[in-house]
PDB file of N, CA and C in Angstrom:
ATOM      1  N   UNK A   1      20.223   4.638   4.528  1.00  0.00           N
ATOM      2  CA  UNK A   1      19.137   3.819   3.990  1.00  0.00           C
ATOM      3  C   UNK A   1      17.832   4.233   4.669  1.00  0.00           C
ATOM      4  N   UNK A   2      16.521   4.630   4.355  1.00  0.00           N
ATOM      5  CA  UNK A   2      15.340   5.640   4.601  1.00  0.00           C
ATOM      6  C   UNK A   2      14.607   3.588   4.598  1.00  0.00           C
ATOM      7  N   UNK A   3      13.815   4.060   5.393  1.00  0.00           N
ATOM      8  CA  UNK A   3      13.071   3.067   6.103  1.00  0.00           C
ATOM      9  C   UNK A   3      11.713   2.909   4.807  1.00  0.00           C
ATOM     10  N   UNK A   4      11.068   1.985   4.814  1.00  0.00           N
ATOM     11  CA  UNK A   4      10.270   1.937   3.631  1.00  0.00           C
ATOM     12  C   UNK A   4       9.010   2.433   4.672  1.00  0.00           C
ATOM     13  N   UNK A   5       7.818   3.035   3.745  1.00  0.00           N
ATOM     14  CA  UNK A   5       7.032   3.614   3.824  1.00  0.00           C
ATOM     15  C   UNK A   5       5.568   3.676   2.980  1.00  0.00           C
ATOM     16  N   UNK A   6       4.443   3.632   3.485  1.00  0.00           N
ATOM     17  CA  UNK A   6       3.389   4.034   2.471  1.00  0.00           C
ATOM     18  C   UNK A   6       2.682   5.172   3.015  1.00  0.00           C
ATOM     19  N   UNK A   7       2.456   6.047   1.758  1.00  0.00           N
ATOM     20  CA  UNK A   7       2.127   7.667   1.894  1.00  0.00           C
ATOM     21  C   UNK A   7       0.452   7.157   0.998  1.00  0.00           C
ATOM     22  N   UNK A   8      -0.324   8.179   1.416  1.00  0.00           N
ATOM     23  CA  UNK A   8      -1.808   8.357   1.065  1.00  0.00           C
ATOM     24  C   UNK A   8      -1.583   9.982   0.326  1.00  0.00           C
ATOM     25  N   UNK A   9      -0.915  10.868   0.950  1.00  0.00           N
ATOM     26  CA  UNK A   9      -0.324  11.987   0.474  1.00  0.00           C
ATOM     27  C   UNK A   9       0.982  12.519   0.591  1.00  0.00           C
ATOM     28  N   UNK A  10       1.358  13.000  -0.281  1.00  0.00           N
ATOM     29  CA  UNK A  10       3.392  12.377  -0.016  1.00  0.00           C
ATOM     30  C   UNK A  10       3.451  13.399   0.433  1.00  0.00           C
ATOM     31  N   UNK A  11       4.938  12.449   2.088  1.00  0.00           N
ATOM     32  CA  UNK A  11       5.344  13.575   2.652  1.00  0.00           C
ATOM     33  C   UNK A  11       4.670  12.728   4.092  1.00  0.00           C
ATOM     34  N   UNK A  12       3.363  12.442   4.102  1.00  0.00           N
ATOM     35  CA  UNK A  12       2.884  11.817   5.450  1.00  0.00           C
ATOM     36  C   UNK A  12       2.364  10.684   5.739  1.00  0.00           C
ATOM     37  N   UNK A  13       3.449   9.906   6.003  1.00  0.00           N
ATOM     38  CA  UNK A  13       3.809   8.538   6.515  1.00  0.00           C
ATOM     39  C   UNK A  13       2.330   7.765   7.050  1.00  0.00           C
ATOM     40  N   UNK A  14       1.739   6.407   6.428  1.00  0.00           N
ATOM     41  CA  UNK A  14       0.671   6.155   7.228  1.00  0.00           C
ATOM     42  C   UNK A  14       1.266   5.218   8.370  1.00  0.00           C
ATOM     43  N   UNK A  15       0.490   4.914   9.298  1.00  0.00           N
ATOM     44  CA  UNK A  15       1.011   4.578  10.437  1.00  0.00           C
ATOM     45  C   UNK A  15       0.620   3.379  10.545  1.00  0.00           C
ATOM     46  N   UNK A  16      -1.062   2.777   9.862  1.00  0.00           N
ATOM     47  CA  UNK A  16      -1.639   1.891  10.250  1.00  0.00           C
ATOM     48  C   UNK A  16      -0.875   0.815   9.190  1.00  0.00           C
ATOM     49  N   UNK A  17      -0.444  -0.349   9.809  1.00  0.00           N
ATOM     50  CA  UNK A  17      -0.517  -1.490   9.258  1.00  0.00           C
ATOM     51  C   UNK A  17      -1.127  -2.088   7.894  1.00  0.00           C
ATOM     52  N   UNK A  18      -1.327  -2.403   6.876  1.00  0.00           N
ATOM     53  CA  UNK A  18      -2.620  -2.836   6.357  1.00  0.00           C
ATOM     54  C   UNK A  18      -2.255  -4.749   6.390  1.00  0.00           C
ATOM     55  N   UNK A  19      -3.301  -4.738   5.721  1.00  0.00           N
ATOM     56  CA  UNK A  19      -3.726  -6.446   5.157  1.00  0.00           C
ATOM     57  C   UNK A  19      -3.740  -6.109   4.160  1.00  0.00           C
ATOM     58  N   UNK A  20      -2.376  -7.342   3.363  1.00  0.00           N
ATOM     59  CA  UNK A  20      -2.055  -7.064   2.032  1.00  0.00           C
ATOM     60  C   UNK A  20      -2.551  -8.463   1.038  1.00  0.00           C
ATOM     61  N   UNK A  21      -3.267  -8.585   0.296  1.00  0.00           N
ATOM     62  CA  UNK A  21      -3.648  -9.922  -0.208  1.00  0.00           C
ATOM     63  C   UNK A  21      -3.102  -9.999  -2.237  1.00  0.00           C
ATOM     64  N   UNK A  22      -1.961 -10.935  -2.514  1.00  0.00           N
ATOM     65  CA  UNK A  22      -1.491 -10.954  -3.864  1.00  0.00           C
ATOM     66  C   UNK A  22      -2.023 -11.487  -4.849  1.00  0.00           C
ATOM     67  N   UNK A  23      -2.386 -11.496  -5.840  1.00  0.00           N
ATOM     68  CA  UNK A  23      -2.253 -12.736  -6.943  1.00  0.00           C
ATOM     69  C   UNK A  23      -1.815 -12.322  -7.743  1.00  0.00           C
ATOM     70  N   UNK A  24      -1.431 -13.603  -8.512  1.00  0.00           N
ATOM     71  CA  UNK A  24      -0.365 -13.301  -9.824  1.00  0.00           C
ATOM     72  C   UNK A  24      -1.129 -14.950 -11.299  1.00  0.00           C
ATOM     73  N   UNK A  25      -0.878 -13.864 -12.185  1.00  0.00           N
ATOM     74  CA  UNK A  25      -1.584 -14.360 -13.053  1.00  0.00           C
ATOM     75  C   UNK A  25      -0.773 -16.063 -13.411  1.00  0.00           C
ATOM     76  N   UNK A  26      -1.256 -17.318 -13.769  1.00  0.00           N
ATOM     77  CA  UNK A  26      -0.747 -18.633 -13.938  1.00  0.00           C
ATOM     78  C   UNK A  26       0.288 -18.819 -14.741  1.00  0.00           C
ATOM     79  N   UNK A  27       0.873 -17.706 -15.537  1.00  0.00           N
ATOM     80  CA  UNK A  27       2.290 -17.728 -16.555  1.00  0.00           C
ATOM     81  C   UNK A  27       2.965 -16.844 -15.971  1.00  0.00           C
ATOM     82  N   UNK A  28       2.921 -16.170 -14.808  1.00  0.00           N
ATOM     83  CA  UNK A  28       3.754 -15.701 -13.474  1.00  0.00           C
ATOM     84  C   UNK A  28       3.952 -14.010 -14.203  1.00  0.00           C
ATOM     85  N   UNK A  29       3.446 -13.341 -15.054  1.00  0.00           N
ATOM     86  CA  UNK A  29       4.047 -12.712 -16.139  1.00  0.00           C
ATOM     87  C   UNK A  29       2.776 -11.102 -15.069  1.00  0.00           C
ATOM     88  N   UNK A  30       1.911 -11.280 -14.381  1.00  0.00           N
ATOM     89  CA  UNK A  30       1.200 -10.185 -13.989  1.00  0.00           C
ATOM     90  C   UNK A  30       0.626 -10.313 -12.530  1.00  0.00           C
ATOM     91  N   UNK A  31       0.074  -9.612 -11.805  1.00  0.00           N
ATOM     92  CA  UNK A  31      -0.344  -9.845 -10.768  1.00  0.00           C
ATOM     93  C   UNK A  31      -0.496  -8.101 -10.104  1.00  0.00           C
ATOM     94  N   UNK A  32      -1.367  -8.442  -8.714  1.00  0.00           N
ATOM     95  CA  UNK A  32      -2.552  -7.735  -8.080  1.00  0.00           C
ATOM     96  C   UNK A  32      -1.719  -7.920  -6.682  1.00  0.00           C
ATOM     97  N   UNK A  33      -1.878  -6.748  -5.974  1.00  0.00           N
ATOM     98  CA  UNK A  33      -1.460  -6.464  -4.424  1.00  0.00           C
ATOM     99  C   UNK A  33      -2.745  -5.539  -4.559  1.00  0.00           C
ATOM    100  N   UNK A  34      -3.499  -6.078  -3.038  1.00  0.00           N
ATOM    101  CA  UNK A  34      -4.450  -5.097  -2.780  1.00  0.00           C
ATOM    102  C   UNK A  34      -3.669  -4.971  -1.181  1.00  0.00           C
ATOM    103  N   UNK A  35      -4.206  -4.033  -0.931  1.00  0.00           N
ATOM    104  CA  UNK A  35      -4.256  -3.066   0.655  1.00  0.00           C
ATOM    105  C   UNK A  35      -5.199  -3.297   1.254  1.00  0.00           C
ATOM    106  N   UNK A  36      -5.372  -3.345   2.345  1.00  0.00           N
ATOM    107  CA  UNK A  36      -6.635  -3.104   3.057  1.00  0.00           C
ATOM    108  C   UNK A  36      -6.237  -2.499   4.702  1.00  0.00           C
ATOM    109  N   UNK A  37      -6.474  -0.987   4.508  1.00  0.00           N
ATOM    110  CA  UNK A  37      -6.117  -0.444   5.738  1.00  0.00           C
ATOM    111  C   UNK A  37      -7.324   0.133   6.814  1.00  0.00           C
ATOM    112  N   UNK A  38      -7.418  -0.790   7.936  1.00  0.00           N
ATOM    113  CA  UNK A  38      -8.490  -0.570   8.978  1.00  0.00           C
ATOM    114  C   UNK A  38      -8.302   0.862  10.021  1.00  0.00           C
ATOM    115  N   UNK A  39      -9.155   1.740   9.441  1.00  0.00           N
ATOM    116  CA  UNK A  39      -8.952   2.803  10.841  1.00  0.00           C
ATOM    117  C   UNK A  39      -7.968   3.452  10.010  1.00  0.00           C
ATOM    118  N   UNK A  40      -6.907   3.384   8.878  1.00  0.00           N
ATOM    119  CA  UNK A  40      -6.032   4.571   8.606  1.00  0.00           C
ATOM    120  C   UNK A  40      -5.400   5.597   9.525  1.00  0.00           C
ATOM    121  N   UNK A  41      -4.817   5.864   9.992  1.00  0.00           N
ATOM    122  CA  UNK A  41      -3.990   7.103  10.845  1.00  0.00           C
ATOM    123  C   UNK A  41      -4.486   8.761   9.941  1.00  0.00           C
ATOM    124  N   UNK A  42      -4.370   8.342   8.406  1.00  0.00           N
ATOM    125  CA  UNK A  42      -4.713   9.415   7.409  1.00  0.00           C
ATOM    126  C   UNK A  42      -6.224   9.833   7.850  1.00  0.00           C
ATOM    127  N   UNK A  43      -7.316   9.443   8.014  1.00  0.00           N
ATOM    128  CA  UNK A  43      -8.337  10.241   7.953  1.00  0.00           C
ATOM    129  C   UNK A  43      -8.364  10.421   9.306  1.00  0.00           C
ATOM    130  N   UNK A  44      -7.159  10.576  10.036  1.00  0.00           N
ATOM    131  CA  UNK A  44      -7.308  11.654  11.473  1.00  0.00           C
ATOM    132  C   UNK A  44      -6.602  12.909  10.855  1.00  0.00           C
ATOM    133  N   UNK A  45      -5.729  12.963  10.378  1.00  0.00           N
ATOM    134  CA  UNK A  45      -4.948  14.273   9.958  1.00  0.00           C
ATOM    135  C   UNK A  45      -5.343  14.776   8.158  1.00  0.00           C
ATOM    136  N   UNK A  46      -6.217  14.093   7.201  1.00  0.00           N
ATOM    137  CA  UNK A  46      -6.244  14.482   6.010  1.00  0.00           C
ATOM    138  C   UNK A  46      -7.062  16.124   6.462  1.00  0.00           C
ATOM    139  N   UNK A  47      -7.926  15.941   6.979  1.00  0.00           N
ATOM    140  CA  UNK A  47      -8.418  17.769   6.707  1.00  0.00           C
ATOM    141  C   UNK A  47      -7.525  18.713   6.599  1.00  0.00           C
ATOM    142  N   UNK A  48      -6.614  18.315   7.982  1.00  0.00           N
ATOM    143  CA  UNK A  48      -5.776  19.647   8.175  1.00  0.00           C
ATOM    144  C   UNK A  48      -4.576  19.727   6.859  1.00  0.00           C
ATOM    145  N   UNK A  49      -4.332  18.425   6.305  1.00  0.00           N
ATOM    146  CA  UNK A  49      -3.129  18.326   5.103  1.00  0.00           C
ATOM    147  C   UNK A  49      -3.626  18.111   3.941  1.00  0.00           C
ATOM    148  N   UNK A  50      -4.827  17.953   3.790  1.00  0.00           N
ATOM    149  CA  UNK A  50      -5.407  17.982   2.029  1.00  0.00           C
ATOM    150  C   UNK A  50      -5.756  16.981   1.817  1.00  0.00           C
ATOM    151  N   UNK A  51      -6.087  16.580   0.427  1.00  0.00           N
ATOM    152  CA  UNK A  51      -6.836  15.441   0.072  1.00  0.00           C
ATOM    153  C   UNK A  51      -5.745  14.471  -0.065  1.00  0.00           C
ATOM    154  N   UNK A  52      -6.060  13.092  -0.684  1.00  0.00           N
ATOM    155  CA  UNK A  52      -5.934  11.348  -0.565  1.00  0.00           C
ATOM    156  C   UNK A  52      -5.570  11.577  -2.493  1.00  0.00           C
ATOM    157  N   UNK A  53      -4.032  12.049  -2.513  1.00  0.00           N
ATOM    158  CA  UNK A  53      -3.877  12.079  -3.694  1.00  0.00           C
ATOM    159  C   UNK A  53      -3.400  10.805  -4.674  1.00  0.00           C
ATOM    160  N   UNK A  54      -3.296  10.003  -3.924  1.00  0.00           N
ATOM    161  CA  UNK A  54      -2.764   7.894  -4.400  1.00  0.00           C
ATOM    162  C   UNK A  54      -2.259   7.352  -3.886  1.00  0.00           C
ATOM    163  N   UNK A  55      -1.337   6.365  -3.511  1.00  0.00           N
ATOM    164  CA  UNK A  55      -0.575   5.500  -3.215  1.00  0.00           C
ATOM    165  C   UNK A  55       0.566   5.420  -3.701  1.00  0.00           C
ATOM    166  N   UNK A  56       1.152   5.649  -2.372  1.00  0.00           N
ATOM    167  CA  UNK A  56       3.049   5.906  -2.518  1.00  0.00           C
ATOM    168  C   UNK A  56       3.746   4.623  -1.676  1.00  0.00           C
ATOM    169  N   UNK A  57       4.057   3.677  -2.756  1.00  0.00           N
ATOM    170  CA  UNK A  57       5.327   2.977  -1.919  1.00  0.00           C
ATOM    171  C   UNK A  57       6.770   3.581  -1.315  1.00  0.00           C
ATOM    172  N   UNK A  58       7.617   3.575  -0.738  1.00  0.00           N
ATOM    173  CA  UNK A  58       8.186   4.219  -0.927  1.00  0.00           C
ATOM    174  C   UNK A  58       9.727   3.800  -0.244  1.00  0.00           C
ATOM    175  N   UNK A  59      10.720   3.481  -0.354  1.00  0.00           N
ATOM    176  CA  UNK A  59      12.052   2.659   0.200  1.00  0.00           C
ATOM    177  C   UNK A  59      13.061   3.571  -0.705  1.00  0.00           C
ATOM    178  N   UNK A  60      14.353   2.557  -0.333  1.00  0.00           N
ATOM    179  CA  UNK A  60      15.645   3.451  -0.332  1.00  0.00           C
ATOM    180  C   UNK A  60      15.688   2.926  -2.470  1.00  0.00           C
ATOM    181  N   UNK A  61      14.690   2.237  -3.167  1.00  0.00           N
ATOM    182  CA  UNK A  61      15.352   2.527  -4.238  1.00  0.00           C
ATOM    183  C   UNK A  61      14.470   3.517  -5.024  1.00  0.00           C
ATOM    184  N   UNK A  62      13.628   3.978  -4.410  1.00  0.00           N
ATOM    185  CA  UNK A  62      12.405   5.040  -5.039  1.00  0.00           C
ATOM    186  C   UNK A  62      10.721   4.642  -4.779  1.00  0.00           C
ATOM    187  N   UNK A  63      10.240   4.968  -5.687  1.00  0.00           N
ATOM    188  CA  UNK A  63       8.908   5.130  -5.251  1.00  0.00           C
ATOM    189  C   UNK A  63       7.769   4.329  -6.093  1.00  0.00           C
ATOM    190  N   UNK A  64       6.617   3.199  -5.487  1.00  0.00           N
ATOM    191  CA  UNK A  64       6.301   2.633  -6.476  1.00  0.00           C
ATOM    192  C   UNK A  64       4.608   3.185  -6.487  1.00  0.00           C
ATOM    193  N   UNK A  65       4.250   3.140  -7.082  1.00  0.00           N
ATOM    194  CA  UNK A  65       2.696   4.519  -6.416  1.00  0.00           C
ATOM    195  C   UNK A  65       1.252   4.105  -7.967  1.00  0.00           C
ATOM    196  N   UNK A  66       0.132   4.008  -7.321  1.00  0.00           N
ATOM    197  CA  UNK A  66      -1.471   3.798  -7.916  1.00  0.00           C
ATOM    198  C   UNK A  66      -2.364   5.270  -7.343  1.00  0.00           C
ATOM    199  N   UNK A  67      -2.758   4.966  -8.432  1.00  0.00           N
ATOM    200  CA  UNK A  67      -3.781   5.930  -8.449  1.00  0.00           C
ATOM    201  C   UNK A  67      -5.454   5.296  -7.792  1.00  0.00           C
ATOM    202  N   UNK A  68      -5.066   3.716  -7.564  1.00  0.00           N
ATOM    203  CA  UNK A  68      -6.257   2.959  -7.615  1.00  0.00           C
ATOM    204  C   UNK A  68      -6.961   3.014  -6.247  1.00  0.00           C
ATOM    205  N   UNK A  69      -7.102   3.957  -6.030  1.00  0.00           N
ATOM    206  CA  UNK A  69      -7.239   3.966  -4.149  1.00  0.00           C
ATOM    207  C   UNK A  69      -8.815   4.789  -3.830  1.00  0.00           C
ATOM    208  N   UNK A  70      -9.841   3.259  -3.040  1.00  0.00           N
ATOM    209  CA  UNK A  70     -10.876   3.928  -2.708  1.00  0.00           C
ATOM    210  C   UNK A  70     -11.364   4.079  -0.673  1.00  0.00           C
ATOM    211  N   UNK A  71     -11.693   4.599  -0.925  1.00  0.00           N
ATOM    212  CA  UNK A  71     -12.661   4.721   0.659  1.00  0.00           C
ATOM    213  C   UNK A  71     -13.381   4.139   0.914  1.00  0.00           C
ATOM    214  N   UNK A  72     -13.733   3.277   2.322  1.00  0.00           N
ATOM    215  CA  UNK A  72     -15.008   2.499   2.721  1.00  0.00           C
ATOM    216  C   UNK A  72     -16.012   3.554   3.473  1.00  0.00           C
ATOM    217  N   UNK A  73     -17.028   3.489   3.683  1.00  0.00           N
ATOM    218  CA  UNK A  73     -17.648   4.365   4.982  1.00  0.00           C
ATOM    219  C   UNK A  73     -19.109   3.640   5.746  1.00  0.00           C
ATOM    220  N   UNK A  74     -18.713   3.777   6.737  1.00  0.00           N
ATOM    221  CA  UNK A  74     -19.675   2.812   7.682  1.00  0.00           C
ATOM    222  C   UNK A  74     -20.488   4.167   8.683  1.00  0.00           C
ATOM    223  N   UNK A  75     -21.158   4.608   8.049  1.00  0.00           N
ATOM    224  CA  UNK A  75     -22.591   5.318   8.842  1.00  0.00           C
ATOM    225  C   UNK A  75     -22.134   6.578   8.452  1.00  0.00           C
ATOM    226  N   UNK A  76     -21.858   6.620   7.160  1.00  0.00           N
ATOM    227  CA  UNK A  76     -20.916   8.019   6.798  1.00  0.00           C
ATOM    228  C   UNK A  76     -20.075   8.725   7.422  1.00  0.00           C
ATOM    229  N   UNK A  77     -19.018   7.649   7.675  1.00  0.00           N
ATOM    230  CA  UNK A  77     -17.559   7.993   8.478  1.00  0.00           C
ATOM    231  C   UNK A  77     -16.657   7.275   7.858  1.00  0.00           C
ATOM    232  N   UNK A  78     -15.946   7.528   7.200  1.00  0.00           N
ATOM    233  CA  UNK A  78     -14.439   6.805   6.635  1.00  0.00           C
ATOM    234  C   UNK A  78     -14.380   5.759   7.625  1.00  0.00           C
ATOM    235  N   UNK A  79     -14.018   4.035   7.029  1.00  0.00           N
ATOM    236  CA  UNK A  79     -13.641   3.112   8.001  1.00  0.00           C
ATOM    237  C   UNK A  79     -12.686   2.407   7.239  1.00  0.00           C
ATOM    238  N   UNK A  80     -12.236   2.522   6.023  1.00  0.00           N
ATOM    239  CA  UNK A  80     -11.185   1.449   5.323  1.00  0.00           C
ATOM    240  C   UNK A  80     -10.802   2.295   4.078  1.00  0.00           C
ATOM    241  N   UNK A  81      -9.663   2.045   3.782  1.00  0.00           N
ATOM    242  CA  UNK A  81      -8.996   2.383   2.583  1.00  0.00           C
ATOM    243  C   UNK A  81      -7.992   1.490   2.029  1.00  0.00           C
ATOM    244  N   UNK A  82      -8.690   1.497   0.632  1.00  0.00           N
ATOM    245  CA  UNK A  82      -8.398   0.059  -0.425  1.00  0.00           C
ATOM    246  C   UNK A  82      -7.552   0.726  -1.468  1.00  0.00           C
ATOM    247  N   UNK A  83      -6.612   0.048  -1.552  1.00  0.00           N
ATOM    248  CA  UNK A  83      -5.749   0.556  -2.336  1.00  0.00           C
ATOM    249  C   UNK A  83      -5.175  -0.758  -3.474  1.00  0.00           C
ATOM    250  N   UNK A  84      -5.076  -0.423  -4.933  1.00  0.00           N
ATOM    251  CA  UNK A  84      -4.708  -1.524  -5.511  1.00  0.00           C
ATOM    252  C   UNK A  84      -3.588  -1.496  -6.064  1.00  0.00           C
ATOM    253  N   UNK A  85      -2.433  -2.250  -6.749  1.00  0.00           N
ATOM    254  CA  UNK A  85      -1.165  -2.076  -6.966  1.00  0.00           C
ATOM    255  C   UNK A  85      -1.444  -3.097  -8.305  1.00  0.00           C
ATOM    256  N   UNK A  86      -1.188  -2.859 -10.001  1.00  0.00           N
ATOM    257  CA  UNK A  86      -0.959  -3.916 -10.422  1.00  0.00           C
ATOM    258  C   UNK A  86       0.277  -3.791 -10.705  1.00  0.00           C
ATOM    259  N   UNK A  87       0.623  -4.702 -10.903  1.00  0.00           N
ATOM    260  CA  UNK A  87       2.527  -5.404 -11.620  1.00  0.00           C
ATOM    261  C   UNK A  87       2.053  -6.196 -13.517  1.00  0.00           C
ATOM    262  N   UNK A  88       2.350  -5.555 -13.761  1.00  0.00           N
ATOM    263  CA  UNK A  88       2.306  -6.037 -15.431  1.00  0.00           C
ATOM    264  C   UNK A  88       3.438  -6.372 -16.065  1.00  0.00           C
ATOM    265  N   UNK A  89       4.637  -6.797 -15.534  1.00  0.00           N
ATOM    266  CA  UNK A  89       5.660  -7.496 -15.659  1.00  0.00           C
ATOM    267  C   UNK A  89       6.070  -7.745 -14.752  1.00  0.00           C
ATOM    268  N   UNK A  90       7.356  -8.856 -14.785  1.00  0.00           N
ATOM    269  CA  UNK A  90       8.242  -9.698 -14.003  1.00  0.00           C
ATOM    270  C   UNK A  90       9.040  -8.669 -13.628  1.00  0.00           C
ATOM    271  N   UNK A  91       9.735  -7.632 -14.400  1.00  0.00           N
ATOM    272  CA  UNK A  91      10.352  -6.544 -13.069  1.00  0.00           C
ATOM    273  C   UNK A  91       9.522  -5.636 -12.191  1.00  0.00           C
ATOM    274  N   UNK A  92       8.592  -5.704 -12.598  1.00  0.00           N
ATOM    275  CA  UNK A  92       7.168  -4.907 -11.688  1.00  0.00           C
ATOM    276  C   UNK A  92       7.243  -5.198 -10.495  1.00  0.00           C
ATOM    277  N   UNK A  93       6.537  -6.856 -10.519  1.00  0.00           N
ATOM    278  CA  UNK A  93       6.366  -8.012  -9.510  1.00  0.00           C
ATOM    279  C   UNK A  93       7.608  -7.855  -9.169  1.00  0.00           C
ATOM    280  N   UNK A  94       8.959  -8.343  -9.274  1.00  0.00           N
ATOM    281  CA  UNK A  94      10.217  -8.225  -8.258  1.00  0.00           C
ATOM    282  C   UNK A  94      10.696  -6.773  -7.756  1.00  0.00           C
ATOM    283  N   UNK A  95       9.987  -6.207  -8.242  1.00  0.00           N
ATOM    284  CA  UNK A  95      10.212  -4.838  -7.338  1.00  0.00           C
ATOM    285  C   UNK A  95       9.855  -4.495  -6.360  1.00  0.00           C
ATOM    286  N   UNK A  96       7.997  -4.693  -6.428  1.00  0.00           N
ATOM    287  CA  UNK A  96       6.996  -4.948  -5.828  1.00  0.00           C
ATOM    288  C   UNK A  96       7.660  -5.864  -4.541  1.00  0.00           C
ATOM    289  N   UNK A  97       8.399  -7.046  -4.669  1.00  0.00           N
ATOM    290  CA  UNK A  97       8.178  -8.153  -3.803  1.00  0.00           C
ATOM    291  C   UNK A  97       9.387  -7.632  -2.961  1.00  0.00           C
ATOM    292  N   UNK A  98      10.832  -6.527  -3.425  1.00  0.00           N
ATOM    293  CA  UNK A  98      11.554  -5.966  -3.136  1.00  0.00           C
ATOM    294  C   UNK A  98      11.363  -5.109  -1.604  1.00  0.00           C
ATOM    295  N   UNK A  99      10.101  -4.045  -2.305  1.00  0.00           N
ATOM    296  CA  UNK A  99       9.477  -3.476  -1.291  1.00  0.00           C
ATOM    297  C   UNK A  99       8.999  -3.652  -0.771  1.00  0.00           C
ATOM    298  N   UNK A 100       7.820  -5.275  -0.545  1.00  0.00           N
ATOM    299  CA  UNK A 100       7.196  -5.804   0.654  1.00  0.00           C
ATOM    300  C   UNK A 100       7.909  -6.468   1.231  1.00  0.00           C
ATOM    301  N   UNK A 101       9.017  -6.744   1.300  1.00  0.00           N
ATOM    302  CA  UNK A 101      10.598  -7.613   1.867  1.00  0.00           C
ATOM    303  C   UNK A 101      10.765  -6.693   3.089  1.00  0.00           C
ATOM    304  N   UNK A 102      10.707  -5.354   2.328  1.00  0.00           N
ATOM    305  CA  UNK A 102      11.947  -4.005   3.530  1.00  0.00           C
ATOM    306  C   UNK A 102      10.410  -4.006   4.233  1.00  0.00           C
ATOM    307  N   UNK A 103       9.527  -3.710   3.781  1.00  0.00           N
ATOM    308  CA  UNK A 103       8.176  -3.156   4.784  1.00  0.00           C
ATOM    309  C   UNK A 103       7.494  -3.796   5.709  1.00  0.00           C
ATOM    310  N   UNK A 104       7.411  -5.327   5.372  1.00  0.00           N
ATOM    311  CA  UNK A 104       7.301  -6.208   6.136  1.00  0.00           C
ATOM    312  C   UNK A 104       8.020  -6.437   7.154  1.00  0.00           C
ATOM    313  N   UNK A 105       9.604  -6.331   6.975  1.00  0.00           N
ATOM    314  CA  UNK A 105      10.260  -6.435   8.334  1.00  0.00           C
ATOM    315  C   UNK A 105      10.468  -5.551   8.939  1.00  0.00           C
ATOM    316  N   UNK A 106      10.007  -4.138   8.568  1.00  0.00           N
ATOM    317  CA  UNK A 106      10.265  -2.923   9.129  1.00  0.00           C
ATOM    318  C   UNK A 106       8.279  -3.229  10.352  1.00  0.00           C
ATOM    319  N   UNK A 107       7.339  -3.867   9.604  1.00  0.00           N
ATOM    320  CA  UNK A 107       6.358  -3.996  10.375  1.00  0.00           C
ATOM    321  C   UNK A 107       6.034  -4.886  10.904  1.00  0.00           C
ATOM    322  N   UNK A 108       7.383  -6.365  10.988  1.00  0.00           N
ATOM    323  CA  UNK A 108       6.770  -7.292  11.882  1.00  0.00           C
ATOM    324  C   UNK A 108       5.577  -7.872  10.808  1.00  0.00           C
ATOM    325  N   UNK A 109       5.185  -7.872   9.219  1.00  0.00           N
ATOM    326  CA  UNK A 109       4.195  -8.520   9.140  1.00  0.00           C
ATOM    327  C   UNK A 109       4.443  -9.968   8.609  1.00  0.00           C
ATOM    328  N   UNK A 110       3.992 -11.166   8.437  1.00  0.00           N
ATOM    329  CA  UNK A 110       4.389 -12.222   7.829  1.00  0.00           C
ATOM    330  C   UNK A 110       3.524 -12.322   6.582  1.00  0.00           C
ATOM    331  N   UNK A 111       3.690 -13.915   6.337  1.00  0.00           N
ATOM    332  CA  UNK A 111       3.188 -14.149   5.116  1.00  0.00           C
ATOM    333  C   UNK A 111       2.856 -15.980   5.012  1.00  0.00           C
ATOM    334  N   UNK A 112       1.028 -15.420   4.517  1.00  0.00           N
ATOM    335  CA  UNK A 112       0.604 -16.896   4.839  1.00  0.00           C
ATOM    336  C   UNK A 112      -0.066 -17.188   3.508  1.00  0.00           C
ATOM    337  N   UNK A 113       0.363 -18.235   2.900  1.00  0.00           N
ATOM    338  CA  UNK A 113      -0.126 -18.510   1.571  1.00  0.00           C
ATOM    339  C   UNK A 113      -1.508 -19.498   1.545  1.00  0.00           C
ATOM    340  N   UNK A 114      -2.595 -18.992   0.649  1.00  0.00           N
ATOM    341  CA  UNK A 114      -3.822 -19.971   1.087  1.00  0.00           C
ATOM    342  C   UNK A 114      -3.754 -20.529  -0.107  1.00  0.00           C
TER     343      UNK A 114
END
């Protein structure tokens, strides 16, 4: 069983943590995972390995992956990378919630509902 993972370019594991914030539409039928990764581990090693080709979920049942992924920059230096995930169905979303299950406990993160 391969440990779950999020790739910026597949193949190299990010390291940093993010802040993950959900919503899901009021007939439960769609919904939004954003990312928010501070400092990235990726823009220490992207020069030497290439560009920021999307967003790779990634666990022992395959791979769930956006193209929706932007850059912050604070004094023209990379400082955040936003990444968006939608789910447009109910097996989307339980897949989705599948893979923040394994990743979360693989990172120690919890979950606080506002």
């Amino acid at each position: 069983m391969s440990k779950p993972v999020i790739q910026f370019i597949k193949g190299v594991d990010e390291l940093t943590v993010p802040d993950v914030s959900l919503t899901r539409s009021r007939d439960q039928t769609n919904g939004v995972a954003i990312f928010v990764f501070d400092q990235p581990s990726i823009f220490d090693s992207s020069r030497d390995l290439g560009e920021i080709t999307g967003f790779y979920m990634i666990d022992e049942e395959g791979t769930l992956q956006s193209v929706d992924v932007s850059a912050k920059f604070v004094n023209g230096k990379p400082s955040k990378i936003e990444a968006r995930f939608v789910m447009r169905t109910l097996r989307e979303w339980d897949r989705f919630m599948r893979f923040m299950e394994r990743y979360a406990n693989q990172n120690n993160l919890g979950f606080v509902k506002k």
